[in-house]
C-alpha atoms as a PDB file:
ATOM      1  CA  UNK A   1      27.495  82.294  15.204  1.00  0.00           C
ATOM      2  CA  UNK A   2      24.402  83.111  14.331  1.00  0.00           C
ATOM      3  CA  UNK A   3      22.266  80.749  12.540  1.00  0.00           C
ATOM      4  CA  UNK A   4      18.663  79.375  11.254  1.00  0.00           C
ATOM      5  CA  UNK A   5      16.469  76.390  11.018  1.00  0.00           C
ATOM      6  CA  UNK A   6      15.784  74.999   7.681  1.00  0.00           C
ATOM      7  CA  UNK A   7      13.026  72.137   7.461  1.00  0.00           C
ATOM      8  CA  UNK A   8      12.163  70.546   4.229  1.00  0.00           C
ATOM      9  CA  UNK A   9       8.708  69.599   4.251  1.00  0.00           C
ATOM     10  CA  UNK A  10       7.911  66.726   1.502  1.00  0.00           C
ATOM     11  CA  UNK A  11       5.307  64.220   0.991  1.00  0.00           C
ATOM     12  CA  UNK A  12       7.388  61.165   1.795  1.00  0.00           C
ATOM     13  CA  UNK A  13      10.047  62.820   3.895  1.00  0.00           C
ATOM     14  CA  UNK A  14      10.609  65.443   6.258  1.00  0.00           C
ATOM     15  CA  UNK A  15      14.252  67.005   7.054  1.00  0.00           C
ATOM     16  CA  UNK A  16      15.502  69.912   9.041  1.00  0.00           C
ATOM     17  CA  UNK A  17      19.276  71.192   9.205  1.00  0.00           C
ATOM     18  CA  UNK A  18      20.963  74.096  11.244  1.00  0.00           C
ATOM     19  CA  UNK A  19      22.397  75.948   8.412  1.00  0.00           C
ATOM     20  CA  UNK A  20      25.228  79.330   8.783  1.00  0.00           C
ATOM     21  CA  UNK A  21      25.097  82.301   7.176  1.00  0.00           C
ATOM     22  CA  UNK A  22      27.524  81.586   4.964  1.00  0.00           C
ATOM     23  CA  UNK A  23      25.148  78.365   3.554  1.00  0.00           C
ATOM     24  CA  UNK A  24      27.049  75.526   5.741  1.00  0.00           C
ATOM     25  CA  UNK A  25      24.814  72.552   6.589  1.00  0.00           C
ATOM     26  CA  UNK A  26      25.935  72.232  10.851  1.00  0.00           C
ATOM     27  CA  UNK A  27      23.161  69.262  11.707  1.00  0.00           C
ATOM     28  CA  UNK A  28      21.208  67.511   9.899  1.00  0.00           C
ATOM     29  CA  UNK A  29      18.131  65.328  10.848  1.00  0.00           C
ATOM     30  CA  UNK A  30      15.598  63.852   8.568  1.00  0.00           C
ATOM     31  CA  UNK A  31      12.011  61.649   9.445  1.00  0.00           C
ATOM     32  CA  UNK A  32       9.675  60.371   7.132  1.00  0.00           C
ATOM     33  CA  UNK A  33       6.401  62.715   7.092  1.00  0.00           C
ATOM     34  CA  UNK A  34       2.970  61.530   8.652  1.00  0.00           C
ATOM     35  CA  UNK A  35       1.969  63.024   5.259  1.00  0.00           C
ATOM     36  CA  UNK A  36      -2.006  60.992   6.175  1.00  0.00           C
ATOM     37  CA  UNK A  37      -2.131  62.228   9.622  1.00  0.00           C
ATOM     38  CA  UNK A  38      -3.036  66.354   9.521  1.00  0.00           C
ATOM     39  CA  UNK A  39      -1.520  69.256  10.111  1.00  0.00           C
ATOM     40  CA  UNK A  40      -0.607  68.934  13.475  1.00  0.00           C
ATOM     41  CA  UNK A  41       0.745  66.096  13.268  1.00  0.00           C
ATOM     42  CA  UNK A  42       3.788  67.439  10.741  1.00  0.00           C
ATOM     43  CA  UNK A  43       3.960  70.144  12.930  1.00  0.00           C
ATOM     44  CA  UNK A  44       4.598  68.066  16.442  1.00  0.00           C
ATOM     45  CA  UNK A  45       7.041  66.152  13.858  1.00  0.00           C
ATOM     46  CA  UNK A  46       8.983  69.657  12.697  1.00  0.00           C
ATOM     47  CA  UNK A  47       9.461  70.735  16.777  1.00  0.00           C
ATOM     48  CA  UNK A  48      10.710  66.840  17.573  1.00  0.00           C
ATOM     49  CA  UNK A  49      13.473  67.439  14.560  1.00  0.00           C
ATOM     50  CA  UNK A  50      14.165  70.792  15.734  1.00  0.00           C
ATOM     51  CA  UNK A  51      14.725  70.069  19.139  1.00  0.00           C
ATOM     52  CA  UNK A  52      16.955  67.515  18.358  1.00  0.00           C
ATOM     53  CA  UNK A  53      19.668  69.763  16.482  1.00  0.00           C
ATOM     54  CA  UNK A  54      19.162  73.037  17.822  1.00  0.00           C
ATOM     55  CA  UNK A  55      20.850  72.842  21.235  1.00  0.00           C
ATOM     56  CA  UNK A  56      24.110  74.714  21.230  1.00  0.00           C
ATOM     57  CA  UNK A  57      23.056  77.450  18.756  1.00  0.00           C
ATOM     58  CA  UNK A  58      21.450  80.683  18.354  1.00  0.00           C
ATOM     59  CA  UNK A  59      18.910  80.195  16.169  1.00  0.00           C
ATOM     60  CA  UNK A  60      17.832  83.174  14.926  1.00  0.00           C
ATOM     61  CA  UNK A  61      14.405  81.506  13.580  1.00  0.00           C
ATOM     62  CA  UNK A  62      12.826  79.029  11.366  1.00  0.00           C
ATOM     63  CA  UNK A  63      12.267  78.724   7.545  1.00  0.00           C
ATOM     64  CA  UNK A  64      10.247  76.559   5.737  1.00  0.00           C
ATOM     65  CA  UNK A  65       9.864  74.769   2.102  1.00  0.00           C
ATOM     66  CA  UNK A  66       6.456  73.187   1.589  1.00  0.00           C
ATOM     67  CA  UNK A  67       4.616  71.927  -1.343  1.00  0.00           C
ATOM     68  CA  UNK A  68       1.656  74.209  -2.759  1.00  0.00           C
ATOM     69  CA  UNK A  69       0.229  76.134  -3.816  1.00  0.00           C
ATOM     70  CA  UNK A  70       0.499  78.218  -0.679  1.00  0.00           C
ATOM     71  CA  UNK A  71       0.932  81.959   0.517  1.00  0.00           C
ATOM     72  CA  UNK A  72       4.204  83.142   1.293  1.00  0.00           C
ATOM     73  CA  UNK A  73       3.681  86.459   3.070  1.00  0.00           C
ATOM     74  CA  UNK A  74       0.294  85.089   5.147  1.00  0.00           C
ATOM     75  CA  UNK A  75       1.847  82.261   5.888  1.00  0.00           C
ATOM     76  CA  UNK A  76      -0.678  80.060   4.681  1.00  0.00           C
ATOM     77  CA  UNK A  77      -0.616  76.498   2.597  1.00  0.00           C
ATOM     78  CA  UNK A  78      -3.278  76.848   0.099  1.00  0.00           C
ATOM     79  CA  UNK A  79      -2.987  73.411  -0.577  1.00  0.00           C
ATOM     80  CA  UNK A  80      -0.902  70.325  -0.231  1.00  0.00           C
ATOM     81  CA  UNK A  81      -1.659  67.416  -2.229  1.00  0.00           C
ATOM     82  CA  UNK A  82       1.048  65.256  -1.541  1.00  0.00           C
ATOM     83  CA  UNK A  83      -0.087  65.988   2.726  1.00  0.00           C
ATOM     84  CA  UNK A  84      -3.347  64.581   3.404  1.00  0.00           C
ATOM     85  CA  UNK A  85      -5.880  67.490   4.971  1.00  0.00           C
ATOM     86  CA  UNK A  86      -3.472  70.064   3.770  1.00  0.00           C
ATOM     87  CA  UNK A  87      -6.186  73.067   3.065  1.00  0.00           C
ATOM     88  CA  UNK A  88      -5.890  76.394   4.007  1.00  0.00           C
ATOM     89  CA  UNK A  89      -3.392  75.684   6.898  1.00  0.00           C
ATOM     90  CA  UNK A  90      -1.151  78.714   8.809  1.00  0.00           C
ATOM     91  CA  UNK A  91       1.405  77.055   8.672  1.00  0.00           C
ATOM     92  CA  UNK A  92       3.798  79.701   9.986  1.00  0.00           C
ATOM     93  CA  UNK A  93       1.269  80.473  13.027  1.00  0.00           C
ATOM     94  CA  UNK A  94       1.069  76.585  13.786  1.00  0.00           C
ATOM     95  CA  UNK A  95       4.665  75.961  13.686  1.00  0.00           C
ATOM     96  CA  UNK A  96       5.850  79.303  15.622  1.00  0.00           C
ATOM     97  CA  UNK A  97       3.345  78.787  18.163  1.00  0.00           C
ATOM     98  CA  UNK A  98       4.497  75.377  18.430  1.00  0.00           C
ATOM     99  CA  UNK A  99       8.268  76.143  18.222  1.00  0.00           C
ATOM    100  CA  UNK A 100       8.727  79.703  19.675  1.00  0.00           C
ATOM    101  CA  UNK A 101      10.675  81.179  17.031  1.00  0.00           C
ATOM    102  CA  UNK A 102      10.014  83.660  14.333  1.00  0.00           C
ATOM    103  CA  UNK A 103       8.669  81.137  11.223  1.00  0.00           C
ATOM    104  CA  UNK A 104       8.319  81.964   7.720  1.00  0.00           C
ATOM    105  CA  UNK A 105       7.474  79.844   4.758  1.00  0.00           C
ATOM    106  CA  UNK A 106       7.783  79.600   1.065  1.00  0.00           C
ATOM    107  CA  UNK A 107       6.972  77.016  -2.018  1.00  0.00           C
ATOM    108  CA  UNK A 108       9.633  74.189  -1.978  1.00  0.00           C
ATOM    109  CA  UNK A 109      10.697  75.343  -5.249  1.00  0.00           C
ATOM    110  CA  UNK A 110      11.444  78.882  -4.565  1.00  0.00           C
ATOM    111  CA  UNK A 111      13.345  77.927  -1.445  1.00  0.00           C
ATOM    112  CA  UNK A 112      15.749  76.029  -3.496  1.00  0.00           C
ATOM    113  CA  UNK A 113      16.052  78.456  -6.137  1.00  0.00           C
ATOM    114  CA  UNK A 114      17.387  80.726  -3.857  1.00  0.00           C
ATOM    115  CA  UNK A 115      19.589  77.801  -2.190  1.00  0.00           C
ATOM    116  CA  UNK A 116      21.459  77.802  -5.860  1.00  0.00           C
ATOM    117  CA  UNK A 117      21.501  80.752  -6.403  1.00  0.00           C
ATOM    118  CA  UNK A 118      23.049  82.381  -2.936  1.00  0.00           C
ATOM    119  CA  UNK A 119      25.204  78.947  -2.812  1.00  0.00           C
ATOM    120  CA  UNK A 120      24.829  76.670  -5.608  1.00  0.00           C
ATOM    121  CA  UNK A 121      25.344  76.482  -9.279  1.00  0.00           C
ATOM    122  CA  UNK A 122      23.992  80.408 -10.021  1.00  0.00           C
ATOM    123  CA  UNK A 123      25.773  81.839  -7.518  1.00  0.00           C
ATOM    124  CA  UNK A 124      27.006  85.397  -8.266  1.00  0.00           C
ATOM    125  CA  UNK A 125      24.811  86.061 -10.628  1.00  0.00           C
ATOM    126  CA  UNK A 126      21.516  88.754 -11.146  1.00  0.00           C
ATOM    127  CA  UNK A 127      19.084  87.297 -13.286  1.00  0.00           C
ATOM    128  CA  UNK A 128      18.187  83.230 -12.595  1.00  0.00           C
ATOM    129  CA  UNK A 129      15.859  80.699 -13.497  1.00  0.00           C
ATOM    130  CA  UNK A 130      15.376  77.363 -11.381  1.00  0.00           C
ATOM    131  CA  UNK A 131      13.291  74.405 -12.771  1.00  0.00           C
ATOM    132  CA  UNK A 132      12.732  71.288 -10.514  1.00  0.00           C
ATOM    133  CA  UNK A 133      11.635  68.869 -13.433  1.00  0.00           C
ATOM    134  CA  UNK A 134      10.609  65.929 -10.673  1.00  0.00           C
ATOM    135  CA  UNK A 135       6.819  64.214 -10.107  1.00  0.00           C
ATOM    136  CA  UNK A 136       6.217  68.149 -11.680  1.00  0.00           C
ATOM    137  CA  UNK A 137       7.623  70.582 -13.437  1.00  0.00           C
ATOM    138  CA  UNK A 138       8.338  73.679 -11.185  1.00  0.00           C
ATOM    139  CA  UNK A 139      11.027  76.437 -10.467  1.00  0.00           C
ATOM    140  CA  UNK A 140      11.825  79.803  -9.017  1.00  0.00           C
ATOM    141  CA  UNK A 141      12.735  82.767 -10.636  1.00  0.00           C
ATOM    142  CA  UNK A 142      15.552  85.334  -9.714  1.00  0.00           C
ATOM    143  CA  UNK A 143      15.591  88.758 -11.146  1.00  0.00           C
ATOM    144  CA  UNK A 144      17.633  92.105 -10.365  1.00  0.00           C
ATOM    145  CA  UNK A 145      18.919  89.730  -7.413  1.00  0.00           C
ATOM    146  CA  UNK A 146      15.329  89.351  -5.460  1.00  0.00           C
ATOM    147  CA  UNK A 147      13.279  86.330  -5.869  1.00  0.00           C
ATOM    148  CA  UNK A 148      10.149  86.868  -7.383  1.00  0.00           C
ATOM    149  CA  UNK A 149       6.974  85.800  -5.834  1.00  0.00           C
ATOM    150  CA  UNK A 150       3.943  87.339  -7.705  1.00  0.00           C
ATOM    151  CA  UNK A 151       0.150  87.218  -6.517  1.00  0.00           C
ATOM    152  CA  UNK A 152      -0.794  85.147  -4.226  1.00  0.00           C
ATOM    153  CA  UNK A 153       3.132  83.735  -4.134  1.00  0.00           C
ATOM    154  CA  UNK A 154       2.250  81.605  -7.272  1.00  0.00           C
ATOM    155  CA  UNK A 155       5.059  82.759  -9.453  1.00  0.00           C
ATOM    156  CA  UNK A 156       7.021  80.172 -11.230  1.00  0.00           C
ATOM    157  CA  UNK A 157       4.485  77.755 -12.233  1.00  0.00           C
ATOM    158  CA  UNK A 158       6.368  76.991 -14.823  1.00  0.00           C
ATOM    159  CA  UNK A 159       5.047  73.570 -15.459  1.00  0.00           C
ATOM    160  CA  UNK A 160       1.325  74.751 -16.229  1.00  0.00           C
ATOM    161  CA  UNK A 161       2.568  77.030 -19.348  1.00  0.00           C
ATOM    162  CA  UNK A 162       0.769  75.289 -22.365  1.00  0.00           C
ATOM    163  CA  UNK A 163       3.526  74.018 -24.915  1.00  0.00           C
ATOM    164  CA  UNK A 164       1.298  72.194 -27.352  1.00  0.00           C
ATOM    165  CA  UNK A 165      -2.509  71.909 -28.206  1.00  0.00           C
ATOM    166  CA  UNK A 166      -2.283  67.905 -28.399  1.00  0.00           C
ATOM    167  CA  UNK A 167      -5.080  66.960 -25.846  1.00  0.00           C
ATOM    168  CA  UNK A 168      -2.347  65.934 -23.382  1.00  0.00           C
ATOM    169  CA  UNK A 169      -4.534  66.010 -19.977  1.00  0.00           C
ATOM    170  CA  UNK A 170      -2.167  67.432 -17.354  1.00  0.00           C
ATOM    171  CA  UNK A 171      -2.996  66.689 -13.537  1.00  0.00           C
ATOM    172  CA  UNK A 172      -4.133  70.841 -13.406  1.00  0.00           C
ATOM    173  CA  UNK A 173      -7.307  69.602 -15.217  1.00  0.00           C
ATOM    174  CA  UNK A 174      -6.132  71.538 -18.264  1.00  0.00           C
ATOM    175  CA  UNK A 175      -4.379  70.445 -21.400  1.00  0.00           C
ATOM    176  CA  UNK A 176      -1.070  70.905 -23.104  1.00  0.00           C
ATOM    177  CA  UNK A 177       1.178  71.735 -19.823  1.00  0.00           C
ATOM    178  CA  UNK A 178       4.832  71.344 -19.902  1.00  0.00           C
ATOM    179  CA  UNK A 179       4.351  69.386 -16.536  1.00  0.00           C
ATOM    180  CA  UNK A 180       1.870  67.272 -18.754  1.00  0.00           C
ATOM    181  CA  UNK A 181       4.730  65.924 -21.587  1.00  0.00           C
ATOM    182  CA  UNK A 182       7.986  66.606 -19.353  1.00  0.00           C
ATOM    183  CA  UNK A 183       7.972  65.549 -15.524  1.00  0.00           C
ATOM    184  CA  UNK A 184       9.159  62.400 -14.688  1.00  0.00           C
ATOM    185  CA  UNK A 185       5.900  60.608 -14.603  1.00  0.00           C
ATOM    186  CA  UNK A 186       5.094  61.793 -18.126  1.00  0.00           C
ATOM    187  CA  UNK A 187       8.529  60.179 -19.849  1.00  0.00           C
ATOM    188  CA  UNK A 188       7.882  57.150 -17.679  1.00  0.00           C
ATOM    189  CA  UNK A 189       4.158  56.762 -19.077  1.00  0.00           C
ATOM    190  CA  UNK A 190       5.607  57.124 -22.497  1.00  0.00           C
ATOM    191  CA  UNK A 191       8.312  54.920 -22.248  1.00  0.00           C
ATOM    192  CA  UNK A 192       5.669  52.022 -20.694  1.00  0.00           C
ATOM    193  CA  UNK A 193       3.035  53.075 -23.664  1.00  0.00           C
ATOM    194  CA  UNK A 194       5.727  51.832 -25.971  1.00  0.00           C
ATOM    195  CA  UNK A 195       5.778  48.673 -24.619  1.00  0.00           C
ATOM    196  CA  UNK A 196       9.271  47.045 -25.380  1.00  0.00           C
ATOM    197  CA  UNK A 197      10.534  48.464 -21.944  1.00  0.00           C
ATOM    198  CA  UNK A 198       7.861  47.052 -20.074  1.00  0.00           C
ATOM    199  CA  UNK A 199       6.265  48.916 -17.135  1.00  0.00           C
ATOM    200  CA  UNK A 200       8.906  51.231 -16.451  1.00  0.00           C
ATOM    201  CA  UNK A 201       9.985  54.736 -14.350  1.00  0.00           C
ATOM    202  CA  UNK A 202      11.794  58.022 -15.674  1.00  0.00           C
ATOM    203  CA  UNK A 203      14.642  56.686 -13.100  1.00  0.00           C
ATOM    204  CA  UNK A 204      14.735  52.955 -15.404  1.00  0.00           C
ATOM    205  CA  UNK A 205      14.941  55.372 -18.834  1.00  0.00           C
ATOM    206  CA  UNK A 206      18.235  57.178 -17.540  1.00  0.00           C
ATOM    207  CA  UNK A 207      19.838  53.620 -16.556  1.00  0.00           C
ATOM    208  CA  UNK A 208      18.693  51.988 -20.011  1.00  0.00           C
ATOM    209  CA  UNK A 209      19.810  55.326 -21.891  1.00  0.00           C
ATOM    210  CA  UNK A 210      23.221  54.861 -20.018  1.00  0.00           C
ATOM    211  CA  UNK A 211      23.788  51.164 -21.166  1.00  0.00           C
ATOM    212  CA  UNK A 212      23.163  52.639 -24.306  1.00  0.00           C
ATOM    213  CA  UNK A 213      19.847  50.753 -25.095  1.00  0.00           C
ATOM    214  CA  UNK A 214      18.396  52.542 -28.525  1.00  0.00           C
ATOM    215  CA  UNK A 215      14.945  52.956 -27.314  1.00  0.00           C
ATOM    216  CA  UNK A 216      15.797  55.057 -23.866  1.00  0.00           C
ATOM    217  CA  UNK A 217      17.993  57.175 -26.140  1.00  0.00           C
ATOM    218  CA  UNK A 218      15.060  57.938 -28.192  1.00  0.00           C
ATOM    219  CA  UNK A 219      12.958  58.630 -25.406  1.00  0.00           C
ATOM    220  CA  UNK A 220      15.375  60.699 -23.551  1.00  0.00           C
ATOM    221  CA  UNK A 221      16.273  62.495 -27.242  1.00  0.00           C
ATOM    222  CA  UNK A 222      11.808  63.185 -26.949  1.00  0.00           C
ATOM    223  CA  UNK A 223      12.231  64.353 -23.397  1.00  0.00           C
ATOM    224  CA  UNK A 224      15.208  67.036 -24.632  1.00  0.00           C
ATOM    225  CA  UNK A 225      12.760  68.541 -27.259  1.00  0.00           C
ATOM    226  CA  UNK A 226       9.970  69.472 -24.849  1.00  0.00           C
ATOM    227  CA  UNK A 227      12.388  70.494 -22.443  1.00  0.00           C
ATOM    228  CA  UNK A 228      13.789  72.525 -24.930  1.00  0.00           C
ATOM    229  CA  UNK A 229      10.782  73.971 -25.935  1.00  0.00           C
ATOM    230  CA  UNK A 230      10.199  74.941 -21.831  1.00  0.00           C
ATOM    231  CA  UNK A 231      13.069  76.418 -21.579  1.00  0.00           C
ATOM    232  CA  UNK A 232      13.411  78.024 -24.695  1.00  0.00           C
ATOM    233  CA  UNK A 233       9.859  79.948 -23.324  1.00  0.00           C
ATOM    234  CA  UNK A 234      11.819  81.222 -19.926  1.00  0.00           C
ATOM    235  CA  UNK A 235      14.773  82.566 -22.014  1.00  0.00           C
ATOM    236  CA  UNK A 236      12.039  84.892 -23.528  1.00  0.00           C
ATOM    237  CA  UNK A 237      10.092  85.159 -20.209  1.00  0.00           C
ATOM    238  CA  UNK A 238      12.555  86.348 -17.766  1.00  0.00           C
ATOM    239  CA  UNK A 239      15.909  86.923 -19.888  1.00  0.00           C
ATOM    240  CA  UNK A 240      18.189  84.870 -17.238  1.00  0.00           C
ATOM    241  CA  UNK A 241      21.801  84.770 -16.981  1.00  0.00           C
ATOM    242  CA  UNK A 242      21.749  81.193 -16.333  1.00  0.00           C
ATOM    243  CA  UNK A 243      18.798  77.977 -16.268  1.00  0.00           C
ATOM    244  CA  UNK A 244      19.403  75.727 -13.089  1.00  0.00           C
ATOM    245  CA  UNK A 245      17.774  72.726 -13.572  1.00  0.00           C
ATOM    246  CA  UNK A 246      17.063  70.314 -10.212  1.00  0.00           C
ATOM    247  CA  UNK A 247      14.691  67.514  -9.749  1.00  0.00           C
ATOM    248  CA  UNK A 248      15.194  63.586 -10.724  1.00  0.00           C
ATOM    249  CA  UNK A 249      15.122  64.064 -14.784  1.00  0.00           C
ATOM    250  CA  UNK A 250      18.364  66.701 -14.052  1.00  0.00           C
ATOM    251  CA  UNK A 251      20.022  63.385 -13.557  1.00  0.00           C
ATOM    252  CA  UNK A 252      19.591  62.973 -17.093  1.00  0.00           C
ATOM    253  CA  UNK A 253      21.138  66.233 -17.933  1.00  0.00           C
ATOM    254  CA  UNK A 254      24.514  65.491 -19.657  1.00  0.00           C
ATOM    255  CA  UNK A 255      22.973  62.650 -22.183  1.00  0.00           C
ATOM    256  CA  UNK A 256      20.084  65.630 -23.326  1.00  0.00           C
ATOM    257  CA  UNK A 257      22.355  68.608 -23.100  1.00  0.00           C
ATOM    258  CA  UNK A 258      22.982  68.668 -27.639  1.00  0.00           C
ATOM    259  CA  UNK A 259      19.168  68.104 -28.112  1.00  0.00           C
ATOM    260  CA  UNK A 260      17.972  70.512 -25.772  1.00  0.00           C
ATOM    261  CA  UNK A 261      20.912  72.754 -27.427  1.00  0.00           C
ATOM    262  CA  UNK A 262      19.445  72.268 -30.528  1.00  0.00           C
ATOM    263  CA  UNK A 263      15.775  73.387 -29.829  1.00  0.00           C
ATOM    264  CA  UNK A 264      16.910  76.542 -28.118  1.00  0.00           C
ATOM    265  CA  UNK A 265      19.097  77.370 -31.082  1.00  0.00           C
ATOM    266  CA  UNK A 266      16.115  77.022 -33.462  1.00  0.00           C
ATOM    267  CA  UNK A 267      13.505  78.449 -30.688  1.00  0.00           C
ATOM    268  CA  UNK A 268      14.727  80.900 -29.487  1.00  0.00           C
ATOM    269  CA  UNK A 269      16.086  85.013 -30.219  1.00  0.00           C
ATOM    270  CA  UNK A 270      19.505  85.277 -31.478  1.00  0.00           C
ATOM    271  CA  UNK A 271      20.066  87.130 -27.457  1.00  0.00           C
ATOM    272  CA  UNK A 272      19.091  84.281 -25.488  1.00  0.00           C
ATOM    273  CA  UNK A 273      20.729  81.453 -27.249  1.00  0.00           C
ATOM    274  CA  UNK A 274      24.417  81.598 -25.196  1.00  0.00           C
ATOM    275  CA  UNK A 275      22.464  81.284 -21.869  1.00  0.00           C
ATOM    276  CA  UNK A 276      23.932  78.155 -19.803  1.00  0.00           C
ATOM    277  CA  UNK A 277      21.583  75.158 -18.991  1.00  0.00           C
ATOM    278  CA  UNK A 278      23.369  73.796 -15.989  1.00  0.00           C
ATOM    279  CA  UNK A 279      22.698  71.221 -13.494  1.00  0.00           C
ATOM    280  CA  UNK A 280      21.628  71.867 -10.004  1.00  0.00           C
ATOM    281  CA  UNK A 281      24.568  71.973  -7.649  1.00  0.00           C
ATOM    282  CA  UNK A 282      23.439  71.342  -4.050  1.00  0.00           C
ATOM    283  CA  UNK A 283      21.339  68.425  -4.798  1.00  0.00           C
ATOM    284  CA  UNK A 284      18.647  67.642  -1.240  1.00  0.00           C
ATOM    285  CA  UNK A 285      20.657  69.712   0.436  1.00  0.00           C
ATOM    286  CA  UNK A 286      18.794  72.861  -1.698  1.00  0.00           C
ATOM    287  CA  UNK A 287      15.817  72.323   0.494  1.00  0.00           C
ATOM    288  CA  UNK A 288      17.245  73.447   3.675  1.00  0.00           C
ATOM    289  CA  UNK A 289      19.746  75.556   2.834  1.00  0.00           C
ATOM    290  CA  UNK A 290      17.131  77.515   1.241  1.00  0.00           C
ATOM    291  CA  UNK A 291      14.311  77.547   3.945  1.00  0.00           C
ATOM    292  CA  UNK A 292      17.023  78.808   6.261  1.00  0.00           C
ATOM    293  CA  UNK A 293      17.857  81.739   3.972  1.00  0.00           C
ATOM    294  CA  UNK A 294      14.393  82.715   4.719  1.00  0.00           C
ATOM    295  CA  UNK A 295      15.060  84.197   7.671  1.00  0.00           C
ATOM    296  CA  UNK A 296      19.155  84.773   7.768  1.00  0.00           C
ATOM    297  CA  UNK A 297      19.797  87.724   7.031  1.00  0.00           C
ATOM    298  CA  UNK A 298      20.509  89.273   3.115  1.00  0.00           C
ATOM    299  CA  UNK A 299      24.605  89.783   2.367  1.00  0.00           C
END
């Protein structure tokens, strides 16, 4: 059977799986990253995993999902901010050098838009959008079944699209961003400005909202809207046949679903306003799956 090597490269953990053809995880290994200690480091770390699980197998290479902003076809991670030293690295040279298999890479977010939508919750279908609404607000887009990757690989930057012109600062430096009113940190932050909730997390919202307290609901009703508003922009953007939506906030999903309903409804054309706003299906397991499609072959 032939197979590949996906590795998951994240700021707090690091995890590589053999995954099939057919999207089955076979081995599974995970470490947490020397995200402080360079390049190299992460790199000696991704052939210790590797060696570990691929014994047995024909590996027909390696695929990888890092943070950017990076460049897919050189190979290269633009930058890393969550991986300390993380500028202008070849990350593909490093690691096949290292590991002595074919390497390619790709943003963390496109990897697992195409994990859901080969395997996951859009599989089957043409046209796809993935958002990861996490720490950020990013995604991948599918369209006419090929995952789009734009100049410079920065396609689907969805969470630097200015939604409002409140002076909102967003971590970009710029104002407005959907990242900036509807990651994780941002509903946290509002919830903890309110001050009856105390200093809290997007993660202590969803539990409060699902004990019912009144002013999680409210919050997480706030959080719908500009999600709404996001998505509603997408629908127009990229005319999908389905919105996969990943990340921590997706946990959240079911209690927003009627809100964020509602905006589309009122936002959006007439044509767009049956599209599906689903959960992600493959949950951590999107990361590898999808860096391994990077170099299995196409169906």
């Amino acid at each position: 059977m032939t197979v590949a090597i996906g590795i998951d490269l994240g700021g707090t953990e690091l995890r590589a799986a053999v995954v099939s053809a057919d999207g089955e995880v076979l081995a599974h290994v995970r470490t947490e990253t020397a995200a402080r200690d360079g390049p190299a480091a992460v790199v000696s770390q991704m052939a210790e995993l590797v060696g570990r699980i691929a014994a047995g197998h024909d590996v027909r290479g390696v695929g990888i999902g890092s943070p950017g902003p990076l460049d897919a076809e050189a190979g290269v991670v633009v930058h890393a901010s969550t991986l300390l030293g993380w500028n202008d690295v070849p990350l593909a040279a490093l690691a096949e050098a290292r590991l002595g298999l074919p390497v390619r890479i790709d943003n963390d977010a496109n990897v697992a838009a195409l994990a859901e939508w080969r395997f996951g919750a859009g599989r089957g279908l043409r046209h796809m959008v993935y958002v990861t609404v996490s720490t950020g607000i990013g995604g991948g887009v599918i369209l006419d079944g090929k995952l789009m990757h734009g100049r410079r690989s920065m396609a689907g930057e969805f969470g630097h699209m200015t939604i409002t012109e409140a002076p909102v600062l967003c971590t970009c430096g710029a104002f407005g961003c959907w990242e900036a009113l509807a990651s994780g940190p941002a509903l946290g932050q509002r919830a903890t400005e309110l001050g009856t909730l105390g200093r809290v997390t997007a993660r202590d919202v969803a539990r409060l909202a699902k004990a019912g307290d009144a002013t999680a609901l409210g919050l997480l009703a706030e959080e719908a809207r500009y999600l709404g508003l996001g998505f509603a922009n997408l629908l127009h953007l990229y005319a999908p046949e389905m919105i996969v939506v990943g990340g921590g906030v997706s946990d959240s999903l079911p209690a927003m679903q009627a809100d964020i309903e509602a905006v589309i409804r009122r936002q959006a054309m007439p044509t767009h306003r049956d599209v599906p706003i689903v959960a992600a299906a493959l949950g951590q397991r999107a990361g590898v799956i999808g860096a391994a499609l990077l170099v299995l072959p196409e169906p």
